[in-house]
PDB file of N, CA and C in Angstrom:
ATOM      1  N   UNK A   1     137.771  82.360  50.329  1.00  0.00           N
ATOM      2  CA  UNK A   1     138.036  82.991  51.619  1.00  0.00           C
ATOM      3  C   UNK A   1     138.104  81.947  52.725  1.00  0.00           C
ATOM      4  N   UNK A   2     137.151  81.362  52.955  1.00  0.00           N
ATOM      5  CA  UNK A   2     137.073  79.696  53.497  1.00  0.00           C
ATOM      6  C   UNK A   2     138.314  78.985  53.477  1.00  0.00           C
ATOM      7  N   UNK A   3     139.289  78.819  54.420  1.00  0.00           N
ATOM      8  CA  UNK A   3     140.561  77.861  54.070  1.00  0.00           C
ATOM      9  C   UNK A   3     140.187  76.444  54.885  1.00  0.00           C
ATOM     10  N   UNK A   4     139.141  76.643  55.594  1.00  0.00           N
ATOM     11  CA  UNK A   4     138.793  75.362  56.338  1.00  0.00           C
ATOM     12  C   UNK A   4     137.583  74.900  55.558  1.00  0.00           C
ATOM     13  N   UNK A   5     137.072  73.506  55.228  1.00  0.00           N
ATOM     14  CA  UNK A   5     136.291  73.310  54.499  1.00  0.00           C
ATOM     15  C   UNK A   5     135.590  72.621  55.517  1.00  0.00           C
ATOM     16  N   UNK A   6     134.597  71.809  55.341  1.00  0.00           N
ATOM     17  CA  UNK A   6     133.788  71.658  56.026  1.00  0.00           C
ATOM     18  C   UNK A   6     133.709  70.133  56.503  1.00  0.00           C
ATOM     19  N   UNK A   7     134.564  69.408  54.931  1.00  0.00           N
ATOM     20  CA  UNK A   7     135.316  68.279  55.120  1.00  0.00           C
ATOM     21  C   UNK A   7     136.344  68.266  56.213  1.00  0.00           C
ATOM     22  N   UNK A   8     137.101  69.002  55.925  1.00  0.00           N
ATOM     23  CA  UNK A   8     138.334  68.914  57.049  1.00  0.00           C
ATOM     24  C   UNK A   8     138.253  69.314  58.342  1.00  0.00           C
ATOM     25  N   UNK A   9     136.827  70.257  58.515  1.00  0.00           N
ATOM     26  CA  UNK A   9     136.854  70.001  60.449  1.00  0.00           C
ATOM     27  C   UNK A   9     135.942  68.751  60.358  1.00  0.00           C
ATOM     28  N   UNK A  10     135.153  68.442  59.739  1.00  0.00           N
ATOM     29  CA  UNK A  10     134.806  66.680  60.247  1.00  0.00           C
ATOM     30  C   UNK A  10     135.913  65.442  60.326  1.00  0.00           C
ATOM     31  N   UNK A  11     137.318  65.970  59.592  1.00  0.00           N
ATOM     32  CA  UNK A  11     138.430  64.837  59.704  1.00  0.00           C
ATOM     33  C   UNK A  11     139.165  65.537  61.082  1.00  0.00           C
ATOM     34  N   UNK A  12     138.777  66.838  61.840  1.00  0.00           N
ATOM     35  CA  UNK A  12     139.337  67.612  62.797  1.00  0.00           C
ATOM     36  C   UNK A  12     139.283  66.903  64.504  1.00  0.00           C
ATOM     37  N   UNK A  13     137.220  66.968  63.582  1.00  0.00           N
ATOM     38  CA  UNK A  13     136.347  66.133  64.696  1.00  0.00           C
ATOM     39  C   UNK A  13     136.621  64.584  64.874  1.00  0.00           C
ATOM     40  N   UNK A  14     136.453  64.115  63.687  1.00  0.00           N
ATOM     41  CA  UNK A  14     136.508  62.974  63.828  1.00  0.00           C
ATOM     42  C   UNK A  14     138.077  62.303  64.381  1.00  0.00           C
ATOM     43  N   UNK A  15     139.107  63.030  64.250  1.00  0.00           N
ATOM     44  CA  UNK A  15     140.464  62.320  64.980  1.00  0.00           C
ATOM     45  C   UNK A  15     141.001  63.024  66.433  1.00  0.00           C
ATOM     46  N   UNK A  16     140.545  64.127  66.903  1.00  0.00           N
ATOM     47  CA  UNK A  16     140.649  64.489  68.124  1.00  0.00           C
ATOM     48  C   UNK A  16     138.997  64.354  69.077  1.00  0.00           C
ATOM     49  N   UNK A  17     137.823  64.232  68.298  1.00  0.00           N
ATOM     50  CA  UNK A  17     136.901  63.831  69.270  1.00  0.00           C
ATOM     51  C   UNK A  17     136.405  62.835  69.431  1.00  0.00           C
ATOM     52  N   UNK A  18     135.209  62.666  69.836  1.00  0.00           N
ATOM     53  CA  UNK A  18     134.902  61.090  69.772  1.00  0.00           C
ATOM     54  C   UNK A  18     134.168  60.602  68.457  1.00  0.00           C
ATOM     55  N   UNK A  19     133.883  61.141  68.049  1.00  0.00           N
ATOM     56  CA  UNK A  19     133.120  61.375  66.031  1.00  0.00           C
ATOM     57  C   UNK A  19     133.267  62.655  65.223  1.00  0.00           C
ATOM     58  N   UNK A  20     133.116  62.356  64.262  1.00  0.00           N
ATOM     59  CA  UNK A  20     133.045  63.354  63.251  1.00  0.00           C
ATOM     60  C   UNK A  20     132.034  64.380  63.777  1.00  0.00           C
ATOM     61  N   UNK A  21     130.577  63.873  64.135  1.00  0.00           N
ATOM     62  CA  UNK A  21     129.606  64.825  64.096  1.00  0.00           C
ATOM     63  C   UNK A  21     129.806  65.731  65.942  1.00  0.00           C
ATOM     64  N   UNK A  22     130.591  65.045  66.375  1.00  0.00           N
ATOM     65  CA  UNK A  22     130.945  65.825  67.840  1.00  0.00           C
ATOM     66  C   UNK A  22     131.411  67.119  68.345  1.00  0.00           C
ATOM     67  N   UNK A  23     130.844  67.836  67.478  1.00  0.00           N
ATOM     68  CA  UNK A  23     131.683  69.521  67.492  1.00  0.00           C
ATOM     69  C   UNK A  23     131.671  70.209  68.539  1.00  0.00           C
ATOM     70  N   UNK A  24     131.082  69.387  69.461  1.00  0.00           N
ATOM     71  CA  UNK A  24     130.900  69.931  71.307  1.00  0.00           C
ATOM     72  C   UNK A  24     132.341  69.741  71.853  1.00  0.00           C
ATOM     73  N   UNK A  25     133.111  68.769  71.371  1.00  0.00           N
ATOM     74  CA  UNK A  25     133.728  68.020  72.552  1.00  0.00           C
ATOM     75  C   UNK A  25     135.199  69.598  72.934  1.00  0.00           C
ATOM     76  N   UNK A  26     135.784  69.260  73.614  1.00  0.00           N
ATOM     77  CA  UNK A  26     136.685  70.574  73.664  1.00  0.00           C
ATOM     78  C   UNK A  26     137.325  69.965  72.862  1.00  0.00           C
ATOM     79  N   UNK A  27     138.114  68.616  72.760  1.00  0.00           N
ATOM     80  CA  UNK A  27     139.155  68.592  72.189  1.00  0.00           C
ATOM     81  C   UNK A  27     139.031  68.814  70.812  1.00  0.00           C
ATOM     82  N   UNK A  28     137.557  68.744  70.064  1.00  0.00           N
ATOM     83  CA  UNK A  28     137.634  68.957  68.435  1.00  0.00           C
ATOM     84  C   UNK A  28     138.056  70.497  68.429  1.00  0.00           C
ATOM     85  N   UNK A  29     137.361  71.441  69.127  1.00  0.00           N
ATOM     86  CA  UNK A  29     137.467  72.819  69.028  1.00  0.00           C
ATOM     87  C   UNK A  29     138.626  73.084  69.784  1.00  0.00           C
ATOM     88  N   UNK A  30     139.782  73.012  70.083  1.00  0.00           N
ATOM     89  CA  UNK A  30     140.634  72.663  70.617  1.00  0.00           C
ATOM     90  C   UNK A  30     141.587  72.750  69.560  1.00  0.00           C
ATOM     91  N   UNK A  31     141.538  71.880  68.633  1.00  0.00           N
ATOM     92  CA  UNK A  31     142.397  71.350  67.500  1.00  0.00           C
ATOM     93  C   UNK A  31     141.861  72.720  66.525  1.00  0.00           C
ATOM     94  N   UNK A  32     140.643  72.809  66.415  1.00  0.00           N
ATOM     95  CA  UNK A  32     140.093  73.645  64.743  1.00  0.00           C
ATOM     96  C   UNK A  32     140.824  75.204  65.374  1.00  0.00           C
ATOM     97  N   UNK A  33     140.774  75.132  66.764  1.00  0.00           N
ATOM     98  CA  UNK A  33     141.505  76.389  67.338  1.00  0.00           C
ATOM     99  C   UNK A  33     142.910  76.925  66.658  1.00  0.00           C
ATOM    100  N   UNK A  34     143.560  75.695  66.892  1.00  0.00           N
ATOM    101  CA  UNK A  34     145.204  75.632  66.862  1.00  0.00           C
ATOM    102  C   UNK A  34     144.940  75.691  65.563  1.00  0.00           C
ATOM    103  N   UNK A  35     144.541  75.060  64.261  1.00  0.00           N
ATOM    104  CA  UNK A  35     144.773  74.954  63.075  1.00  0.00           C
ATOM    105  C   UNK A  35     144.280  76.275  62.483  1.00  0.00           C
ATOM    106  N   UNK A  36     143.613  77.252  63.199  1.00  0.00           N
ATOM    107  CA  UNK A  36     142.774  78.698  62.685  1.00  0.00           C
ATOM    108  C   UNK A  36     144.314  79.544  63.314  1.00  0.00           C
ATOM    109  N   UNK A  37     144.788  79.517  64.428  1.00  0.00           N
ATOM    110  CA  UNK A  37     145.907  80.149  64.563  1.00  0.00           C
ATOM    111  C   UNK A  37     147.168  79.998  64.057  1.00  0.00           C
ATOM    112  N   UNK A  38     147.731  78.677  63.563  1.00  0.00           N
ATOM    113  CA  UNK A  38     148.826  78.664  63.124  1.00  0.00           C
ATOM    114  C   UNK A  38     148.408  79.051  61.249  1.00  0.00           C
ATOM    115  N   UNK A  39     147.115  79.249  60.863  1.00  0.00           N
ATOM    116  CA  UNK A  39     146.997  79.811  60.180  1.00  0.00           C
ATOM    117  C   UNK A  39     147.023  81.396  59.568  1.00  0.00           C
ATOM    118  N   UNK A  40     146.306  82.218  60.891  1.00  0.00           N
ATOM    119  CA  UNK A  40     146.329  83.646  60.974  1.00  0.00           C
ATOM    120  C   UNK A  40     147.664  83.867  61.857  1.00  0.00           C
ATOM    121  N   UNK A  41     148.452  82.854  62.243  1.00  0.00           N
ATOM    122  CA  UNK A  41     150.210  83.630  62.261  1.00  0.00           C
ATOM    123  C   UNK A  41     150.865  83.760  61.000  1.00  0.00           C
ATOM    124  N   UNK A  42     150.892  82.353  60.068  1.00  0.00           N
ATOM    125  CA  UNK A  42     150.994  82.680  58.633  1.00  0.00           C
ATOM    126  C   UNK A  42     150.957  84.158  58.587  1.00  0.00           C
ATOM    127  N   UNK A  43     149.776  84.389  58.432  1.00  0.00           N
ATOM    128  CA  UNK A  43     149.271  85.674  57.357  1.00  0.00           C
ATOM    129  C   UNK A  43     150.037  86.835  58.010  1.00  0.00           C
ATOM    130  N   UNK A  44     149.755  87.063  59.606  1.00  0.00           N
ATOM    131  CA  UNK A  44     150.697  88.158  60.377  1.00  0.00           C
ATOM    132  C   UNK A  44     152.010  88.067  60.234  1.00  0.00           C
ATOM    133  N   UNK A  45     153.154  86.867  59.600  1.00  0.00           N
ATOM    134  CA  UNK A  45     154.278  86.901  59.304  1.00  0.00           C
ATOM    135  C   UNK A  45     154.372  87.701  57.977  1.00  0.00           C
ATOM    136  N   UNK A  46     153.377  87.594  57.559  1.00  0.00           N
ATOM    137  CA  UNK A  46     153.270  88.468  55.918  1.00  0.00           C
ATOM    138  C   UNK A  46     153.128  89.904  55.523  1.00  0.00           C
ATOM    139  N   UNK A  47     151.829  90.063  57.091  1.00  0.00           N
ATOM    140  CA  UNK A  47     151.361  91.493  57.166  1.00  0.00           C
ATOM    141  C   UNK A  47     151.107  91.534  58.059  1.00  0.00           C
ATOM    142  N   UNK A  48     152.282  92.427  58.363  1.00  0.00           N
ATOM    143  CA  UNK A  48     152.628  93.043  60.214  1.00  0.00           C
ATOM    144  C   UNK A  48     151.574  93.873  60.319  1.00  0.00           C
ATOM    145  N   UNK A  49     151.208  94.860  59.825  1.00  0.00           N
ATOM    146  CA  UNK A  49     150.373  96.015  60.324  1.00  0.00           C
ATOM    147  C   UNK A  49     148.610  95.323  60.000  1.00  0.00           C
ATOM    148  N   UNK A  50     148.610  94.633  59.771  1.00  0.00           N
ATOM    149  CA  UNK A  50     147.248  94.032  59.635  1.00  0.00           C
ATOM    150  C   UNK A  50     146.212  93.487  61.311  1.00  0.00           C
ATOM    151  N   UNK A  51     145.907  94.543  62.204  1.00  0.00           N
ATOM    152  CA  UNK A  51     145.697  94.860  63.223  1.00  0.00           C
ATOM    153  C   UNK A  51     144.385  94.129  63.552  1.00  0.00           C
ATOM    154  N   UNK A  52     143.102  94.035  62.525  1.00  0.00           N
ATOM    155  CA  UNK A  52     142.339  93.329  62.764  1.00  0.00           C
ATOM    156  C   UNK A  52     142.652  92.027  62.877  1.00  0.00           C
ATOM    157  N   UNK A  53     143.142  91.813  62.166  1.00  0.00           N
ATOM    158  CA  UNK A  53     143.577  89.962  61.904  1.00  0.00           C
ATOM    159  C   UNK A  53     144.249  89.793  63.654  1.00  0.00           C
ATOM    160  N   UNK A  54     145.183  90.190  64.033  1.00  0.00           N
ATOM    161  CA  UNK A  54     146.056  90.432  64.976  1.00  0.00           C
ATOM    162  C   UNK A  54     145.489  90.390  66.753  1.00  0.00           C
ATOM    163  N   UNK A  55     143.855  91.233  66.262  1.00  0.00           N
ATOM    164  CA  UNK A  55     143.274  91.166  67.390  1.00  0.00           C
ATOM    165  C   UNK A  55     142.600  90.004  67.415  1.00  0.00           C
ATOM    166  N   UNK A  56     142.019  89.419  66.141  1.00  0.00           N
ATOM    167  CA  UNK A  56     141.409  88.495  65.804  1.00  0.00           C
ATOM    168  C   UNK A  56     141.728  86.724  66.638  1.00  0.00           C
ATOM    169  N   UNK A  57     143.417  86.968  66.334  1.00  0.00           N
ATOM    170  CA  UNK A  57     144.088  85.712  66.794  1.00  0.00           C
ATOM    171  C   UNK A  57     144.150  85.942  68.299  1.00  0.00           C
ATOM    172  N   UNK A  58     144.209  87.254  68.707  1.00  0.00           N
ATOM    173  CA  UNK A  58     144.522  87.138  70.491  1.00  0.00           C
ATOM    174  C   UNK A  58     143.282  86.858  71.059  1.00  0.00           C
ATOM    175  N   UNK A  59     142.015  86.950  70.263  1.00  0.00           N
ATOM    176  CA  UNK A  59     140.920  86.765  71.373  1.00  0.00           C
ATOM    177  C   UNK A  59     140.967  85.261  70.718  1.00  0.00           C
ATOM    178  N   UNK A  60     140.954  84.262  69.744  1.00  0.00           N
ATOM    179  CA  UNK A  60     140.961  83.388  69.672  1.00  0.00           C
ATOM    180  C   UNK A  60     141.930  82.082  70.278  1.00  0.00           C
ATOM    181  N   UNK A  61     143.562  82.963  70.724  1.00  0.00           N
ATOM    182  CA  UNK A  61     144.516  82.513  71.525  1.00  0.00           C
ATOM    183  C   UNK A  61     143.734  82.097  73.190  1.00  0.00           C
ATOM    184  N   UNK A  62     142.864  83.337  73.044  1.00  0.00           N
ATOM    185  CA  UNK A  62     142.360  83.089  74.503  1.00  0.00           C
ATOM    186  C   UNK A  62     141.451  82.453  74.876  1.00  0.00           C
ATOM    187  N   UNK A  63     140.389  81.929  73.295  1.00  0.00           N
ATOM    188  CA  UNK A  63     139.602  80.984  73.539  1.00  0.00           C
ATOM    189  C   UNK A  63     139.860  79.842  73.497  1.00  0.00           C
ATOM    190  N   UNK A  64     141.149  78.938  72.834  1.00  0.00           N
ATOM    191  CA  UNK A  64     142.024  78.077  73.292  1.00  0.00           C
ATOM    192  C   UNK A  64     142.505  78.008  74.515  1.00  0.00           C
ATOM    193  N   UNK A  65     142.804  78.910  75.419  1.00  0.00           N
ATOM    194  CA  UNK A  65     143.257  78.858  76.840  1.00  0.00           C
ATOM    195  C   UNK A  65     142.489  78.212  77.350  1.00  0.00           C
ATOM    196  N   UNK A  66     141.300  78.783  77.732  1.00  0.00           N
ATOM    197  CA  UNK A  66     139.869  78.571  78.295  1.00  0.00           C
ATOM    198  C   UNK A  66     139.305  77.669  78.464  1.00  0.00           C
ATOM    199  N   UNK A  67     139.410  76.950  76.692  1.00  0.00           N
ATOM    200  CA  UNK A  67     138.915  75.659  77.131  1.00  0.00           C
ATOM    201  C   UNK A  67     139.659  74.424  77.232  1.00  0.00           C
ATOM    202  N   UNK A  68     141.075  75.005  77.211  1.00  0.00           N
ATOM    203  CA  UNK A  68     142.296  74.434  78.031  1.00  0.00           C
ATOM    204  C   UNK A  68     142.340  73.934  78.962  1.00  0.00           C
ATOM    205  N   UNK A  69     141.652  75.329  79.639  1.00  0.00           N
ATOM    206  CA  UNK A  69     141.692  75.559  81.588  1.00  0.00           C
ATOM    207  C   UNK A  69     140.302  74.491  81.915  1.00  0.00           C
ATOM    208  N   UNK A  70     139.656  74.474  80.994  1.00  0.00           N
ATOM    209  CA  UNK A  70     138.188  73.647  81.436  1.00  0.00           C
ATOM    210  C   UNK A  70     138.578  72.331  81.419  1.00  0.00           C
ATOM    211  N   UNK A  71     139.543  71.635  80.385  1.00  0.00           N
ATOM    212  CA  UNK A  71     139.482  70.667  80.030  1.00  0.00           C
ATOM    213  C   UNK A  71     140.347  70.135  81.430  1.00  0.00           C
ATOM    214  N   UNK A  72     141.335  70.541  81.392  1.00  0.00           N
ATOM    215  CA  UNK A  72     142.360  70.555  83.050  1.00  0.00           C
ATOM    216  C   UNK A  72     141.795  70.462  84.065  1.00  0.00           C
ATOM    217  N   UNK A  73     140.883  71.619  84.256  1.00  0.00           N
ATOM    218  CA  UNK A  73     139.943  71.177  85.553  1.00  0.00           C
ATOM    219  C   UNK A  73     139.167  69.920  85.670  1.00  0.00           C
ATOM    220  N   UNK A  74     138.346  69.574  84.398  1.00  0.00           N
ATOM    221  CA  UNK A  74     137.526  68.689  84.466  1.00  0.00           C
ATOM    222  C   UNK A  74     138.070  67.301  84.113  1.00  0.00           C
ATOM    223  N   UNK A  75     139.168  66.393  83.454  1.00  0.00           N
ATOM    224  CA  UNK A  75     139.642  65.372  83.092  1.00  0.00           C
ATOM    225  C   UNK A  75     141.506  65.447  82.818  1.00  0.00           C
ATOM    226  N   UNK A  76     142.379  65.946  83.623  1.00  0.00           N
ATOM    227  CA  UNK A  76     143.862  65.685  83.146  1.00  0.00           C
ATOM    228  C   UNK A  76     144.447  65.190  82.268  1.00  0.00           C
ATOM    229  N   UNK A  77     143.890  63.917  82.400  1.00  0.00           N
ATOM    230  CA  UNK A  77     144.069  62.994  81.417  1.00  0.00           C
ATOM    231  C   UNK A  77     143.702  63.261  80.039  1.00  0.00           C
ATOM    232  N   UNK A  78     142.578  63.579  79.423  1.00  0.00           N
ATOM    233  CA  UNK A  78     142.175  64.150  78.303  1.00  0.00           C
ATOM    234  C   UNK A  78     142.818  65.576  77.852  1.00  0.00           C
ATOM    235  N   UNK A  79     143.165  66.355  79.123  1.00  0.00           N
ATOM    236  CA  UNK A  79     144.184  67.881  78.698  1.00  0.00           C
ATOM    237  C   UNK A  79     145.202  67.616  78.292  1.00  0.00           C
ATOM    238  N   UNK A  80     146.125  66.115  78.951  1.00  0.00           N
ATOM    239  CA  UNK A  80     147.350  65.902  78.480  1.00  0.00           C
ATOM    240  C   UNK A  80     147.280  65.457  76.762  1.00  0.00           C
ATOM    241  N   UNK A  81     146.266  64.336  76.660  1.00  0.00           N
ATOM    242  CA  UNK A  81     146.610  64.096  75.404  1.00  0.00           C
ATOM    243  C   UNK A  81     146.749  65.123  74.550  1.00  0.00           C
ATOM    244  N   UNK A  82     145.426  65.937  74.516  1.00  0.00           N
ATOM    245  CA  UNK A  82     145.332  66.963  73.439  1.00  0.00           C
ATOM    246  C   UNK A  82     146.261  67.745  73.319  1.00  0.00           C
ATOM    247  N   UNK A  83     146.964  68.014  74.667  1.00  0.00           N
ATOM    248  CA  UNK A  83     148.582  68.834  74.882  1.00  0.00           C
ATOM    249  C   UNK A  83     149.823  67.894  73.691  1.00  0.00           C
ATOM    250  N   UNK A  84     149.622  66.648  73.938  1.00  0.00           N
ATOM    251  CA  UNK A  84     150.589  66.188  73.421  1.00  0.00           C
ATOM    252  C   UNK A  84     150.932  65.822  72.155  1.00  0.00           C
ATOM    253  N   UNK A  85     148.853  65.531  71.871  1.00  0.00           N
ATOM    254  CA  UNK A  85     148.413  65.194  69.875  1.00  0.00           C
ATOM    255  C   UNK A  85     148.861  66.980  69.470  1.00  0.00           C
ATOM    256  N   UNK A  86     148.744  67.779  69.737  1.00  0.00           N
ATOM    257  CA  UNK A  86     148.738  68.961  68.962  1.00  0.00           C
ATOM    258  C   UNK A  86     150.439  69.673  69.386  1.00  0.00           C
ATOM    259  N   UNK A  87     150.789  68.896  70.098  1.00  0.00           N
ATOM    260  CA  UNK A  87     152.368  69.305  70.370  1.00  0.00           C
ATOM    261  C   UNK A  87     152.178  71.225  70.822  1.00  0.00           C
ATOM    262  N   UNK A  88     151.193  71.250  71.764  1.00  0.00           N
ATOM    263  CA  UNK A  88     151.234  72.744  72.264  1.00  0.00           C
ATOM    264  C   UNK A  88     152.294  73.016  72.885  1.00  0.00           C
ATOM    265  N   UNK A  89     152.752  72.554  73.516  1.00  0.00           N
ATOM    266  CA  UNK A  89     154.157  73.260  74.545  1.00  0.00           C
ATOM    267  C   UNK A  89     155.204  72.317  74.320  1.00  0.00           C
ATOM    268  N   UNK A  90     156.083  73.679  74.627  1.00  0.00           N
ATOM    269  CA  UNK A  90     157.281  73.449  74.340  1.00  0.00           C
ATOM    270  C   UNK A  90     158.239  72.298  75.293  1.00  0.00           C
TER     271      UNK A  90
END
């Protein structure tokens, strides 16, 4: 059930934060964000009527915003990269 292992958000942490063990920083949770959603779009391309999943990704879409909006307020410079390592916008 687990598609994220426990290895791979420490390679999550460790290349968008400042260490592996840094699971505070926004930009690690930031990244494990984007990689949990372009995952549960997968699955909603598969199964449209699957409504939990669906709500699942919009409150998680919005916890990516958030700490979007935090990261913007508090350092630009650090919002841009992570904008640009994870290729968010278009």
């Amino acid at each position: 059930m687990n598609y994220l292992t426990a290895e791979q958000k420490q390679e999550f942490f460790k290349q968008y934060g400042k260490s592996n063990t840094d699971t505070g920083s926004p930009e690690g949770q930031i990244a494990i964000f984007s990689h949990r959603i372009s995952h549960l779009t997968e699955h909603l391309k598969k199964n449209r009527k699957d409504y939990a999943t669906q709500r699942s990704l919009l409150k998680l879409v919005g916890k990516r915003r958030r700490l979007l909006d935090y990261l913007k307020d508090r350092d630009i410079e650090r919002y841009r990269a992570i904008i640009k390592a994870l290729n968010l916008r278009k």
